[in-house]
Structure formats: structure tokens, C-alpha cells
N, C-alpha and C. Protein backbone atom coordinates (compact mmCIF):
# COMPACT_ATOMS: atom_id res chain seq x y z
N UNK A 1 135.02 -86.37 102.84
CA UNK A 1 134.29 -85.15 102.59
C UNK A 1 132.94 -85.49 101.95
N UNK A 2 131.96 -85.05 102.36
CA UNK A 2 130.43 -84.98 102.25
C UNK A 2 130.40 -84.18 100.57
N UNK A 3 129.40 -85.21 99.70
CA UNK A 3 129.47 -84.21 98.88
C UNK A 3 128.27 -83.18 98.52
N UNK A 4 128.40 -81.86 98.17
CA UNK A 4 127.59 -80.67 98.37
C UNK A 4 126.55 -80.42 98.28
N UNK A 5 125.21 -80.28 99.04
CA UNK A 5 123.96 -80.66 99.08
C UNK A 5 123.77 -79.96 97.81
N UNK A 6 122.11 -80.63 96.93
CA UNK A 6 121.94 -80.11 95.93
C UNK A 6 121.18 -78.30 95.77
N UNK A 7 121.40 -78.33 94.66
CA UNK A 7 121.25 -76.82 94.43
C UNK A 7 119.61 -76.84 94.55
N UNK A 8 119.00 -75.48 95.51
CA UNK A 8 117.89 -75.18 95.77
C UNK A 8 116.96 -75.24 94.45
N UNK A 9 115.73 -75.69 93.94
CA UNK A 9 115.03 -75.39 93.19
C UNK A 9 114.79 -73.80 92.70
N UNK A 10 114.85 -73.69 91.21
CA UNK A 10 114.67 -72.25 90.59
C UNK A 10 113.58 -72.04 91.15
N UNK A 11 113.21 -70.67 91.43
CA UNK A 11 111.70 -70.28 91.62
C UNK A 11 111.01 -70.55 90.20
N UNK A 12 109.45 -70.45 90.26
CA UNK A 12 109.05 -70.58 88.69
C UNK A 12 109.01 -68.79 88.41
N UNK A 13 108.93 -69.30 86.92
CA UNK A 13 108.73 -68.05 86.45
C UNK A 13 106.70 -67.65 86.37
N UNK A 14 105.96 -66.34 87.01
CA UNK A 14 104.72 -66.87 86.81
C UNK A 14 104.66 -65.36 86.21
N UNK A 15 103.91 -65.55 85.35
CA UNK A 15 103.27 -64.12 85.09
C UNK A 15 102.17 -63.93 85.62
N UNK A 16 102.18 -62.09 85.93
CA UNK A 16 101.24 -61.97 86.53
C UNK A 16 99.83 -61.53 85.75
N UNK A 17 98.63 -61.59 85.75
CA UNK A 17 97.29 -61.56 84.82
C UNK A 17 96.42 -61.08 85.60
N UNK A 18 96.58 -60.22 86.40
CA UNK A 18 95.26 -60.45 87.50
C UNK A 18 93.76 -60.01 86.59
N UNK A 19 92.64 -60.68 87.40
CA UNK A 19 91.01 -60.42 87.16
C UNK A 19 90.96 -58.83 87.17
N UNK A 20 89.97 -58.76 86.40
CA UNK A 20 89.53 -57.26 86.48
C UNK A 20 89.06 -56.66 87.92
N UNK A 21 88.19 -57.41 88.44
CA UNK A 21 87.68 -57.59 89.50
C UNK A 21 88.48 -57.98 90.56
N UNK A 22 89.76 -58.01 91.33
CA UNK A 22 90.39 -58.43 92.02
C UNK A 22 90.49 -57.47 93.24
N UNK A 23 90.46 -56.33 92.87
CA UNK A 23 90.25 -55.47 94.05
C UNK A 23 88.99 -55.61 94.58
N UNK A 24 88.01 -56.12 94.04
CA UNK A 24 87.32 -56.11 95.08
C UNK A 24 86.93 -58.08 95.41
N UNK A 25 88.17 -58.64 95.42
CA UNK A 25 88.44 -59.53 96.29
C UNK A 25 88.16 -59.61 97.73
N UNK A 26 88.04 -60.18 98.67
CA UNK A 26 87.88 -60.09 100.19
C UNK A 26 89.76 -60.33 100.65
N UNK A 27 90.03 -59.02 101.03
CA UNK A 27 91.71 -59.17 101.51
C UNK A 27 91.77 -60.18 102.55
N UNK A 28 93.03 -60.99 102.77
CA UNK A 28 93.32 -61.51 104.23
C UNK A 28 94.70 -61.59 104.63
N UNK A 29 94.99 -61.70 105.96
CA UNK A 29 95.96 -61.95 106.03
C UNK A 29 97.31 -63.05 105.90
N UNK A 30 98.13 -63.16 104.99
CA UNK A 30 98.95 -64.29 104.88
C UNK A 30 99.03 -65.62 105.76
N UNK A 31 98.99 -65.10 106.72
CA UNK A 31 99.23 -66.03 107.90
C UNK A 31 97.98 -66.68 108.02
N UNK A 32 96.83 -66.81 107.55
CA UNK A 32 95.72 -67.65 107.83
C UNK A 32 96.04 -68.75 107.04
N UNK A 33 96.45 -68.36 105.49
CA UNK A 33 96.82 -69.49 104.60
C UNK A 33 97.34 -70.72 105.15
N UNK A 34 97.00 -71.71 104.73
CA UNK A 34 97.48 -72.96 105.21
C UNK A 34 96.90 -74.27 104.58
N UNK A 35 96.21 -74.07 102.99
CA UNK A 35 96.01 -75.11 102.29
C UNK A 35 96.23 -74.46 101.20
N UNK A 36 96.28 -75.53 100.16
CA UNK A 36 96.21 -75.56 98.51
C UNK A 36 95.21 -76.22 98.39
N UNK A 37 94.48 -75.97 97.20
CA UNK A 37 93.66 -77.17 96.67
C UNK A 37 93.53 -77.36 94.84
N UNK A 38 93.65 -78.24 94.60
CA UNK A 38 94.22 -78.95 93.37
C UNK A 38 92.99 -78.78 92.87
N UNK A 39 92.88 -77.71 91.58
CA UNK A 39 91.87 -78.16 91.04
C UNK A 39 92.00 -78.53 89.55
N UNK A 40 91.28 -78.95 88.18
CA UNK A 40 91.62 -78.58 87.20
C UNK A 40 90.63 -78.12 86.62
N UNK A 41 90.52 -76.68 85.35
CA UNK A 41 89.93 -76.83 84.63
C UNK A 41 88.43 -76.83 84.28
N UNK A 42 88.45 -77.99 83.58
CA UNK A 42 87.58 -78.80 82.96
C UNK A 42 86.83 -77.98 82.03
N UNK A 43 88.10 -77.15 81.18
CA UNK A 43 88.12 -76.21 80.25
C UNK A 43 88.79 -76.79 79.23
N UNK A 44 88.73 -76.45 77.64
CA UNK A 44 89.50 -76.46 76.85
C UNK A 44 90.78 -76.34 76.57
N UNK A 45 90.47 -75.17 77.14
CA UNK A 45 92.00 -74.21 77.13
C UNK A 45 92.35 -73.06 77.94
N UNK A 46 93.50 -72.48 78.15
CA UNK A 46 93.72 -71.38 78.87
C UNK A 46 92.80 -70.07 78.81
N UNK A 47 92.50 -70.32 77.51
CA UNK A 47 91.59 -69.20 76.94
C UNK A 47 90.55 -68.54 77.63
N UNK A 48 89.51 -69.80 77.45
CA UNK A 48 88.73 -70.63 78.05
C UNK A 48 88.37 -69.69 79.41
N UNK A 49 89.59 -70.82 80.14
CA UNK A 49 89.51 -70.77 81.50
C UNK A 49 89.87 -68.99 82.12
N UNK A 50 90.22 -68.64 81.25
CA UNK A 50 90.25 -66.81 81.58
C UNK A 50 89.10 -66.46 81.21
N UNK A 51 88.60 -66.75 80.37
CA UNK A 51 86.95 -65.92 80.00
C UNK A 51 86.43 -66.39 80.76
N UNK A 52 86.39 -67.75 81.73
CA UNK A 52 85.02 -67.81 82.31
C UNK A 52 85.62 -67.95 83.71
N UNK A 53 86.84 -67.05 84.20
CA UNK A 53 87.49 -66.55 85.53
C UNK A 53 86.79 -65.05 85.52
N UNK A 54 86.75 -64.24 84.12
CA UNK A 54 86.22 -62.92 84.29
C UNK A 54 84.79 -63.01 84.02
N UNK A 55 84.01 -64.17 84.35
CA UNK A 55 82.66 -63.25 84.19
C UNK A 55 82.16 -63.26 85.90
N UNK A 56 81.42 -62.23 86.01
CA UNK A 56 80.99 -61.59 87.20
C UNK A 56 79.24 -62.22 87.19
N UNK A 57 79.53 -63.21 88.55
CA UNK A 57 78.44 -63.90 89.16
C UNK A 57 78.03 -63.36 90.18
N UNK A 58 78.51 -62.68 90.97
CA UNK A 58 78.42 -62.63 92.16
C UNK A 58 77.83 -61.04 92.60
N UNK A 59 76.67 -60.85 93.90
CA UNK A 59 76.63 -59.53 93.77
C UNK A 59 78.22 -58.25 94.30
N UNK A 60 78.83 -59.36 94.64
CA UNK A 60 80.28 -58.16 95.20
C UNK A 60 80.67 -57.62 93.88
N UNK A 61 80.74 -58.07 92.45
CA UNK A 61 80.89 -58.06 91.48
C UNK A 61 82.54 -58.82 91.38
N UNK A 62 81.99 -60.24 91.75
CA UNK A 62 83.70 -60.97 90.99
C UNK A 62 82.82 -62.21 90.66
N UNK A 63 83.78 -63.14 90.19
CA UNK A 63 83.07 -63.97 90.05
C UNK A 63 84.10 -65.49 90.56
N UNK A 64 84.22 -66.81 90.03
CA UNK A 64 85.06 -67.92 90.05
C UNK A 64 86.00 -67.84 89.43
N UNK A 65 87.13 -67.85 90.23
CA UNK A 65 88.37 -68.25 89.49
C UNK A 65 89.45 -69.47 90.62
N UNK A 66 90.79 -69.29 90.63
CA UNK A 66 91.80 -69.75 91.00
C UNK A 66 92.98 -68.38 91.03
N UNK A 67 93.78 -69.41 92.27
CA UNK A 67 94.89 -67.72 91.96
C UNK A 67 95.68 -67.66 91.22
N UNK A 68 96.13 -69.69 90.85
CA UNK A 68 97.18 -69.46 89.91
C UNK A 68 96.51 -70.74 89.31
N UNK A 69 96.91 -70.34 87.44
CA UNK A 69 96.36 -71.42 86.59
C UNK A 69 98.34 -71.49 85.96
N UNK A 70 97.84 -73.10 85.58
CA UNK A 70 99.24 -74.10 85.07
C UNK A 70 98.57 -74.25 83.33
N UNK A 71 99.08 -73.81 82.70
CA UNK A 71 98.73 -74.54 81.39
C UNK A 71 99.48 -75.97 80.72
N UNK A 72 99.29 -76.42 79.49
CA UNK A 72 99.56 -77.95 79.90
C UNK A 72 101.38 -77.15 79.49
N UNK A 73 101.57 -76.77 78.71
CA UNK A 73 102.75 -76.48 78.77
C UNK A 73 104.13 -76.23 79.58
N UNK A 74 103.30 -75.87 80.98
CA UNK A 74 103.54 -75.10 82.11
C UNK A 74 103.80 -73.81 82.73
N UNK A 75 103.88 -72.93 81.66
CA UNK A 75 103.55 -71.84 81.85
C UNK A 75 102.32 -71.43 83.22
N UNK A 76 103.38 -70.71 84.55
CA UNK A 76 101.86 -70.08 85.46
C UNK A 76 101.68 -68.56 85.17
N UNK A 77 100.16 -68.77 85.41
CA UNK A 77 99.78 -67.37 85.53
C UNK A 77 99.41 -67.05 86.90
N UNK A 78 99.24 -66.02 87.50
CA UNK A 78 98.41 -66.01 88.47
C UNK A 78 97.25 -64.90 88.43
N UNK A 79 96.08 -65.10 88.21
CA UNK A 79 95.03 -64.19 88.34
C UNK A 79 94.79 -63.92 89.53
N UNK A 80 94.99 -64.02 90.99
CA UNK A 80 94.27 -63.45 92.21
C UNK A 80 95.99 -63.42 93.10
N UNK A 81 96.03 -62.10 93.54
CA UNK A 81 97.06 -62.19 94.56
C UNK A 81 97.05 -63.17 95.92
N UNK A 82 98.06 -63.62 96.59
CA UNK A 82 98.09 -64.64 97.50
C UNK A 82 97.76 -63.94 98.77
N UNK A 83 97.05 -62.46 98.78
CA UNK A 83 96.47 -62.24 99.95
C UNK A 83 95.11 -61.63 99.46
N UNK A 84 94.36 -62.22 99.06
CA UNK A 84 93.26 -62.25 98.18
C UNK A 84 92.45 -63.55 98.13
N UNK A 85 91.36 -63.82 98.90
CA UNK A 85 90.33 -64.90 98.97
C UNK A 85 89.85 -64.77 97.45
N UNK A 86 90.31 -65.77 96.52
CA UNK A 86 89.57 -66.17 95.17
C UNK A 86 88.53 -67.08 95.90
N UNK A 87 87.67 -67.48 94.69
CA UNK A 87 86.35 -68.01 94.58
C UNK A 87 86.47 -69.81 94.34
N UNK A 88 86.40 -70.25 94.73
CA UNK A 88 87.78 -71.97 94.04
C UNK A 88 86.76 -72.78 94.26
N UNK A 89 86.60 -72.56 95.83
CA UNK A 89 86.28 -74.27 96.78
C UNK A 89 85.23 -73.78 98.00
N UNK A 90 84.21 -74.28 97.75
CA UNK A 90 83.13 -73.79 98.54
C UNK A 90 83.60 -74.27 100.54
N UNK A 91 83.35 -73.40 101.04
CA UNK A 91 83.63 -73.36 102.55
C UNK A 91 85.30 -73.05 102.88
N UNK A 92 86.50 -73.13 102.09
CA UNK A 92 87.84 -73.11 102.34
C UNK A 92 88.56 -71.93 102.21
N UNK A 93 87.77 -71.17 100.91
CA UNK A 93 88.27 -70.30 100.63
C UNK A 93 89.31 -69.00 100.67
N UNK A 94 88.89 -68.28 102.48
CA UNK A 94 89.49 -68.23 103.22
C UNK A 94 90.88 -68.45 103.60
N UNK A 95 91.24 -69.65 104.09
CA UNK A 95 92.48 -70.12 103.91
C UNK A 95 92.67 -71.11 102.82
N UNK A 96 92.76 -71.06 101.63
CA UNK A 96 93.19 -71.87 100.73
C UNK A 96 94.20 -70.78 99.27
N UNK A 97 94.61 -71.12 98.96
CA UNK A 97 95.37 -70.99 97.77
C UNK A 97 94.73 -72.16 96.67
N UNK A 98 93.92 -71.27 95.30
CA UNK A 98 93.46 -72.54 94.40
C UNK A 98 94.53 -72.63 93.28
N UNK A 99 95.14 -73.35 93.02
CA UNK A 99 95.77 -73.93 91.88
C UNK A 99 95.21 -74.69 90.81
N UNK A 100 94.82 -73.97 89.52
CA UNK A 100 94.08 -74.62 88.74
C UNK A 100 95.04 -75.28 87.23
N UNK A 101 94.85 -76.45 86.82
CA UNK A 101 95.78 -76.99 86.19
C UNK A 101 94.71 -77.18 84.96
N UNK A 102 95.22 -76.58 83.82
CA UNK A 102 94.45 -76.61 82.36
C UNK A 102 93.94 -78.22 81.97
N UNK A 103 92.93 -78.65 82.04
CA UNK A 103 92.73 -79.77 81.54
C UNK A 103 91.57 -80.17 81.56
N UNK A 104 90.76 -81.10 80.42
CA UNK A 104 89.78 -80.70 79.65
C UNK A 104 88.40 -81.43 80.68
N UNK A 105 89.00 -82.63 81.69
CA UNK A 105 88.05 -82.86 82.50
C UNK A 105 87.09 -83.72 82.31
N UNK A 106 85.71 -83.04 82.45
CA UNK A 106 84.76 -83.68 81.76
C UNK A 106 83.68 -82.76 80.79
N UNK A 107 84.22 -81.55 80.42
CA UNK A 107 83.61 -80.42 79.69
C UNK A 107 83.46 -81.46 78.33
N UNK A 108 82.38 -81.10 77.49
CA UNK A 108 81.66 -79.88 78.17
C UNK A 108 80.60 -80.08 78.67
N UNK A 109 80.46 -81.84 79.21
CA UNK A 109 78.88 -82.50 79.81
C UNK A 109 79.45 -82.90 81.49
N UNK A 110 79.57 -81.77 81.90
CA UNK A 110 80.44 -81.97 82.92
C UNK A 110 79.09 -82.70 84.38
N UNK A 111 78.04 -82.47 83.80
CA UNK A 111 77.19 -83.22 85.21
C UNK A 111 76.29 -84.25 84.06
N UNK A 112 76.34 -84.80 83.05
CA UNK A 112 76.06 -85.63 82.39
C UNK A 112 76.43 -86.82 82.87
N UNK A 113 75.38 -87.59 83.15
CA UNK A 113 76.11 -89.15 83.54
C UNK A 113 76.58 -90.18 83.33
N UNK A 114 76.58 -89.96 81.51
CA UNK A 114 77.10 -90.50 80.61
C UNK A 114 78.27 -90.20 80.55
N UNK A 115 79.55 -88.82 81.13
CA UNK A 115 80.23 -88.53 80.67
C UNK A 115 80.91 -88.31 81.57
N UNK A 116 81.13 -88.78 82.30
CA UNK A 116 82.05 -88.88 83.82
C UNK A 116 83.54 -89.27 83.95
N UNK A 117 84.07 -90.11 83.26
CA UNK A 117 85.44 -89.95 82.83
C UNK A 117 85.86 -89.22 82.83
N UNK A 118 87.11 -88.77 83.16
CA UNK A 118 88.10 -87.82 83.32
C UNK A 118 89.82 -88.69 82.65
N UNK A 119 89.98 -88.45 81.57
CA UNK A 119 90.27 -89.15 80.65
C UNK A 119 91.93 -88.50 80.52
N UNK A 120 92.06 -87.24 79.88
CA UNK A 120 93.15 -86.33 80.23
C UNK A 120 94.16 -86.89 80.71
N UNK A 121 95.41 -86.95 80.72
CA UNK A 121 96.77 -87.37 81.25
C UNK A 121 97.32 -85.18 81.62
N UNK A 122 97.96 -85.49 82.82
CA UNK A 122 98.06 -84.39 82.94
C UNK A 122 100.07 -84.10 82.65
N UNK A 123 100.57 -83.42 81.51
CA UNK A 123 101.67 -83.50 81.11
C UNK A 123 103.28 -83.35 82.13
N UNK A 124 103.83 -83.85 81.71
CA UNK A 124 105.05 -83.58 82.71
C UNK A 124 105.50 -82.06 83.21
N UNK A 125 105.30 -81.88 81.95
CA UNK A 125 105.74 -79.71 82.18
C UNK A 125 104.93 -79.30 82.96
N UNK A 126 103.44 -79.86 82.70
CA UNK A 126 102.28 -78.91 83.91
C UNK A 126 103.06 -79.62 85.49
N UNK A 127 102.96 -80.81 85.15
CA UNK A 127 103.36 -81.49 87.05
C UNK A 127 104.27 -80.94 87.50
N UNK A 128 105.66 -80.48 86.62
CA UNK A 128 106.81 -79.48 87.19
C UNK A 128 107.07 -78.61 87.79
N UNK A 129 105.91 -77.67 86.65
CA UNK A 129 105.44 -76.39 87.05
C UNK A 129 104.75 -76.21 88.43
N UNK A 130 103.82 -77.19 88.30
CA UNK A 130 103.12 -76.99 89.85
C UNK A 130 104.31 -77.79 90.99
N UNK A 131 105.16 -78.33 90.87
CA UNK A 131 106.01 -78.84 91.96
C UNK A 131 106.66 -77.82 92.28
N UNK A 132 107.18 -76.96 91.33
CA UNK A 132 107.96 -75.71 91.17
C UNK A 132 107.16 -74.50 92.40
N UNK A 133 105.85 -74.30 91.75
CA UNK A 133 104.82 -73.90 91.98
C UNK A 133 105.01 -73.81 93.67
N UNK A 134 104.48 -74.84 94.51
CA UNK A 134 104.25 -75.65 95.48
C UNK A 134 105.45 -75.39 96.21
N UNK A 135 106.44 -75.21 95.88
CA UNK A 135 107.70 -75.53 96.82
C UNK A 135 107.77 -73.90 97.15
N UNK A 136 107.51 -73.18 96.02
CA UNK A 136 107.81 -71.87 96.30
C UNK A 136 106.38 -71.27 97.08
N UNK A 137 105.94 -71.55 96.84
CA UNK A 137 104.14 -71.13 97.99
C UNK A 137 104.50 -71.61 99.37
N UNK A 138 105.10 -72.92 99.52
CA UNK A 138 105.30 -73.41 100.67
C UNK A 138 106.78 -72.43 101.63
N UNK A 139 107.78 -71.92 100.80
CA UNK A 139 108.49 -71.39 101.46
C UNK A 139 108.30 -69.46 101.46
N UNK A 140 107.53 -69.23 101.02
CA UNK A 140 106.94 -67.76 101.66
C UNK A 140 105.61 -67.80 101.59
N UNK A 141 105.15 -68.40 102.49
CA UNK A 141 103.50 -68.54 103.33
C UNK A 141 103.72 -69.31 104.30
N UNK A 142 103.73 -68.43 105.48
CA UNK A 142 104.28 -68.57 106.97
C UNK A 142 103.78 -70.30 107.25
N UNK A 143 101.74 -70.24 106.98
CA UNK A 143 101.00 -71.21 107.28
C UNK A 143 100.94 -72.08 106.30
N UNK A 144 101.13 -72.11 105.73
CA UNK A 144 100.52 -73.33 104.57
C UNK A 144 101.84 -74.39 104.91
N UNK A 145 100.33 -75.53 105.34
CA UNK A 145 101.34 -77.00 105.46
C UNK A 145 100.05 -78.21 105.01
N UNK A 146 99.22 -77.82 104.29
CA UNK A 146 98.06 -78.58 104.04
C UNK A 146 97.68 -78.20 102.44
N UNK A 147 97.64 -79.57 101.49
CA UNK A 147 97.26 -79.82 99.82
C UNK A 147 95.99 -80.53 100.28
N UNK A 148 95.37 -80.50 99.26
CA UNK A 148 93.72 -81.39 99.20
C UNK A 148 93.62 -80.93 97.10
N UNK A 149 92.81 -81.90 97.02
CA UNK A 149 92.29 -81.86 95.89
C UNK A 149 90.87 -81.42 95.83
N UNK A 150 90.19 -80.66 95.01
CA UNK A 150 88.57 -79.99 95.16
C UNK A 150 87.78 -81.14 95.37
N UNK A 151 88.07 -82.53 95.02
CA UNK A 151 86.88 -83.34 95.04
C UNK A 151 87.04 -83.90 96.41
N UNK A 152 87.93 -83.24 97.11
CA UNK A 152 88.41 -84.33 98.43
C UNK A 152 87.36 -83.17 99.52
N UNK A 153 87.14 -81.53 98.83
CA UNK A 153 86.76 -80.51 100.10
C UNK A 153 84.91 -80.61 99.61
N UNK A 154 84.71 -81.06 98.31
CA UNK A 154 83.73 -80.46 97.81
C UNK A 154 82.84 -82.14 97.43
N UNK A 155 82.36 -82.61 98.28
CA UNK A 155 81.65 -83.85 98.11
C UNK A 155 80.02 -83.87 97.62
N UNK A 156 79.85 -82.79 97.55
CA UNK A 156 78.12 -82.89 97.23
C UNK A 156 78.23 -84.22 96.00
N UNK A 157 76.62 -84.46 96.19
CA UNK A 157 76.45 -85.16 94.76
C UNK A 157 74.97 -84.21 94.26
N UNK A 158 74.84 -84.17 93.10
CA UNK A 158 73.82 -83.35 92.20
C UNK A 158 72.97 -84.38 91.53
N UNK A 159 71.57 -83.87 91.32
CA UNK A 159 70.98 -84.27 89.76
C UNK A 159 71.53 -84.41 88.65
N UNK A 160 72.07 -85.49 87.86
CA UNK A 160 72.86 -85.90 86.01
C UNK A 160 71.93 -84.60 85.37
N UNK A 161 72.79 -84.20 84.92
CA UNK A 161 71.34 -83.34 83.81
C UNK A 161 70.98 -84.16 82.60
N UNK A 162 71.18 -85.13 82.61
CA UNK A 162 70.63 -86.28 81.63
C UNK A 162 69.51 -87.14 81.84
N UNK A 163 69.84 -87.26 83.23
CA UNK A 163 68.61 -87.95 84.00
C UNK A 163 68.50 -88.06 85.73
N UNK A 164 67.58 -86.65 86.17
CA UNK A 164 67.57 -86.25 87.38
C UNK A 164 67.39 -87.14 88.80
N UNK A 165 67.29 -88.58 88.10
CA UNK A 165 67.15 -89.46 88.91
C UNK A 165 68.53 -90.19 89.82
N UNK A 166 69.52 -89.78 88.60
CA UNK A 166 70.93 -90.12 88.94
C UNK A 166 71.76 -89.21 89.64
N UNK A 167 72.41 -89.59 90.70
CA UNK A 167 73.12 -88.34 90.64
C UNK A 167 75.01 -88.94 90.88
N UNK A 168 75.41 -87.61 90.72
CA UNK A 168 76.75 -87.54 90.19
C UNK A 168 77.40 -86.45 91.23
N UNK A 169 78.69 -86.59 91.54
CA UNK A 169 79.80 -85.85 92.03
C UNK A 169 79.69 -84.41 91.67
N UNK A 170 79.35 -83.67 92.30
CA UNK A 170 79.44 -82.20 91.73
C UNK A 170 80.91 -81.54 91.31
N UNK A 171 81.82 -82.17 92.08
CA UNK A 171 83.20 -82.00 91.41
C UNK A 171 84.06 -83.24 91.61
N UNK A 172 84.50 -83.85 90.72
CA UNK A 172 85.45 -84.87 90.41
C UNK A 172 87.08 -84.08 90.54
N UNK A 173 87.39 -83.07 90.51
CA UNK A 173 88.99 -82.54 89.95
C UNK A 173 89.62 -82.35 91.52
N UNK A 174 90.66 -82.59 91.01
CA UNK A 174 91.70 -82.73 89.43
C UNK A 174 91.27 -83.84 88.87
N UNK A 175 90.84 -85.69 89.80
CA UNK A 175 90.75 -86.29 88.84
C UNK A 175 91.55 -88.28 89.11
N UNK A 176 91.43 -88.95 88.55
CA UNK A 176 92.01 -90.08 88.35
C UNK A 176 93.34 -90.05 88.08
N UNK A 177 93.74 -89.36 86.69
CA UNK A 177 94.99 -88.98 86.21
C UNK A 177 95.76 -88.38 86.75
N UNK A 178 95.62 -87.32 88.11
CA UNK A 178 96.58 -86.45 88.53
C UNK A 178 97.29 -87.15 89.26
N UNK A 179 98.74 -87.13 89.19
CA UNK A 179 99.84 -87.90 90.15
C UNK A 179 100.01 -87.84 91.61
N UNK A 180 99.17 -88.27 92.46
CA UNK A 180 99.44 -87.67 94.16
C UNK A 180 100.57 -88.23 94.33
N UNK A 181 100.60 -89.63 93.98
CA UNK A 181 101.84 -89.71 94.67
C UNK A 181 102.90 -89.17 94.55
N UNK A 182 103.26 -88.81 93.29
CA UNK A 182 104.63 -87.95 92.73
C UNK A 182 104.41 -86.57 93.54
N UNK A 183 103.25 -85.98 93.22
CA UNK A 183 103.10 -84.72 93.83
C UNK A 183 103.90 -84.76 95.46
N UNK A 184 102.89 -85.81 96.13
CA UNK A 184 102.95 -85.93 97.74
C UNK A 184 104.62 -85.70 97.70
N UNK A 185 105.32 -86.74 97.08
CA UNK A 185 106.68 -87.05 97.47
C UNK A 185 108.13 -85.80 97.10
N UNK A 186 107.36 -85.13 96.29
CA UNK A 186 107.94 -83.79 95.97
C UNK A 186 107.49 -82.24 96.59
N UNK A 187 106.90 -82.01 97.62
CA UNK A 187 106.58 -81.12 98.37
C UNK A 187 106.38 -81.39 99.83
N UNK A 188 106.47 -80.51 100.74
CA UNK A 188 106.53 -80.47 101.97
C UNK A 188 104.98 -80.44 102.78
N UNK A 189 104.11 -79.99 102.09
CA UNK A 189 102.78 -80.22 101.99
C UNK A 189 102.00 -81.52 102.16
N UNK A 190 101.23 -81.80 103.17
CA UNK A 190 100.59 -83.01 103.60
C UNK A 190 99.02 -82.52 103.10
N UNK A 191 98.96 -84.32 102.84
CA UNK A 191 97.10 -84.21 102.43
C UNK A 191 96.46 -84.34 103.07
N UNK A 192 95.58 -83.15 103.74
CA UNK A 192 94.55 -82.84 104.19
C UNK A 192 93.82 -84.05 104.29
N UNK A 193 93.54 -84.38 105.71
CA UNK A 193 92.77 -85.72 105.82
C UNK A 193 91.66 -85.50 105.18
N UNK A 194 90.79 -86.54 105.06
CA UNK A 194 89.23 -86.64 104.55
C UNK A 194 88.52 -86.61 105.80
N UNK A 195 87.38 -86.20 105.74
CA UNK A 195 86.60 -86.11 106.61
C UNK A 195 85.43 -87.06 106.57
């Protein structure tokens, strides 16, 4: 006798937070979804990263966020519903789901070229949470079979604001520290080739 396959993963627990501004999100339909993209941060804190999800850049009146933030604890929130284009990752948007993971990055000299390290260890509870996370996105979202990390969609390089002669990665995240491989090997989700 075979013994009894293991017990399905708990769903996570996420609370919900949405933006003030979320209704006037750009709606879509579920079925376009078909990436994640890993971002972190490069905030202090949760705090933080909610005050500067609600300020309004944009003339639609929303501004940058993610749909669901991980704090290091693991606690998710989700600020943007999963049929709701958030603001994440320039050109993907559309079909992506952003997952933003609390961590400090390279804030607060984040295009400084002195300060480019990404130093942060990202904690076991956050990696859980988002495996947790991930498994459950992957089994109610018809399309999603594609992860990428922001620095893998978002390659520009910029002027250092230290010295305009240099330039630097406009986004590094998640980062050096974030676990792909653990990630890769715990979700059903493939990484989005590079281009």
C-alpha cells in the first residue's frame, strides 16, 4: 500500500488593504494574467511602502504600487485586486501580478553609485509566505505560468545621481539575496526567459 499523498498547502492568510485609488485602476480580464514579477521594496518598512503606494502620480489619479506586499514577518497584504492592472513594471503590467517583498534594498540612495549593494537577507517567513503566496495565485489564475524578477523586465540603465557620468541599473530588485532557486523549485511557475 502506497503511502497517502501529502496534505495540500494551507492557503495564506492575506489581508485585504486596498489603495484609495483602486477603482480607478484599469480593469482586466483574469485570463490575460500569466506572469508574476518579484519585486522588493527598497523601503524601510511596511509603513513606508503604503505611504508611497498611496501617493497619486499619475493624471488617472493612482499612482505605483504592487498588488500584494510580504512583510519580513510574512504577513500579506494585498493593495490592488487580481483583476486590476497595478502600476509595478513598466511595459507588463497588463498581464502581470506584482508581488512586492518588504526589504530595505538600496534606499535611501537608491540611484547613487556608491550605494548599489543590495545587502538585505530576505527572511524565511517572507520566502514562505510568498511560496504560500505563489502556489495559491497559480491555482486560481486560469493563465499565469510565468515568474520574472523586475530587474529581469526592467533593464534601463540611468544617470548615478552622484555622478551623471556613471550610470547604474534603474532597478536591481528583488536583488542578489532573493532565493530563485528555492523559489523556482517550490512553485509551478517558470522563469520568464531573458530577452
Amino acid at each position: 500500500m502506497s503511502p497517502p499523498p501529502p496534505p495540500a498547502p494551507r492557503p495564506p492568510s492575506i489581508v485585504d488593504a486596498p489603495l484609495p485609488y483602486v477603482a480607478l485602476l484599469e480593469p482586466r480580464p483574469l485570463d490575460q494574467v500569466d506572469l508574476v514579477v518579484i519585486h522588493c521594496t527598497e523601503l524601510p518598512d511596511l509603513a513606508t511602502a503604503r505611504e508611497y503606494g498611496e501617493r497619486v502620480i499619475y493624471p488617472s489619479g493612482t499612482g505605483n504600487s504592487g498588488h500584494y506586499y510580504i512583510d519580513r514577518d510574512g504577513s500579506i497584504l494585498r493593495y490592488v485586486p487580481d483583476d486590476r492592472s497595478a502600476h509595478h513594471v513598466r511595459g507588463h503590467n497588463a498581464r502581470a501580478i506584482g508581488i512586492e517583498l518588504v526589504n530595505t534594498g538600496r534606499w535611501p540612495h537608491w540611484l547613487d553609485s556608491r550605494h548599489q549593494a543590495m545587502d538585505e537577507p530576505y527572511p524565511d517567513a517572507q520566502v514562505e509566505a510568498l511560496l504560500a503566496l505563489l502556489q495559491a495565485l497559480a491555482a486560481t489564475l486560469p493563465s499565469l505560468r510565468h515568474i520574472a524578477g523586475h530587474e529581469d523586465l526592467d533593464r534601463e540603465r540611468v544617470p548615478a545621481s552622484d555622478d551623471p557620468a556613471v550610470l547604474v541599473q534603474r532597478k536591481l530588485d528583488p536583488g542578489p539575496r532573493f532565493p530563485w532557486a528555492r523559489v523556482l523549485a517550490h512553485t509551478p511557475l517558470q522563469r520568464l526567459p531573458l530577452l
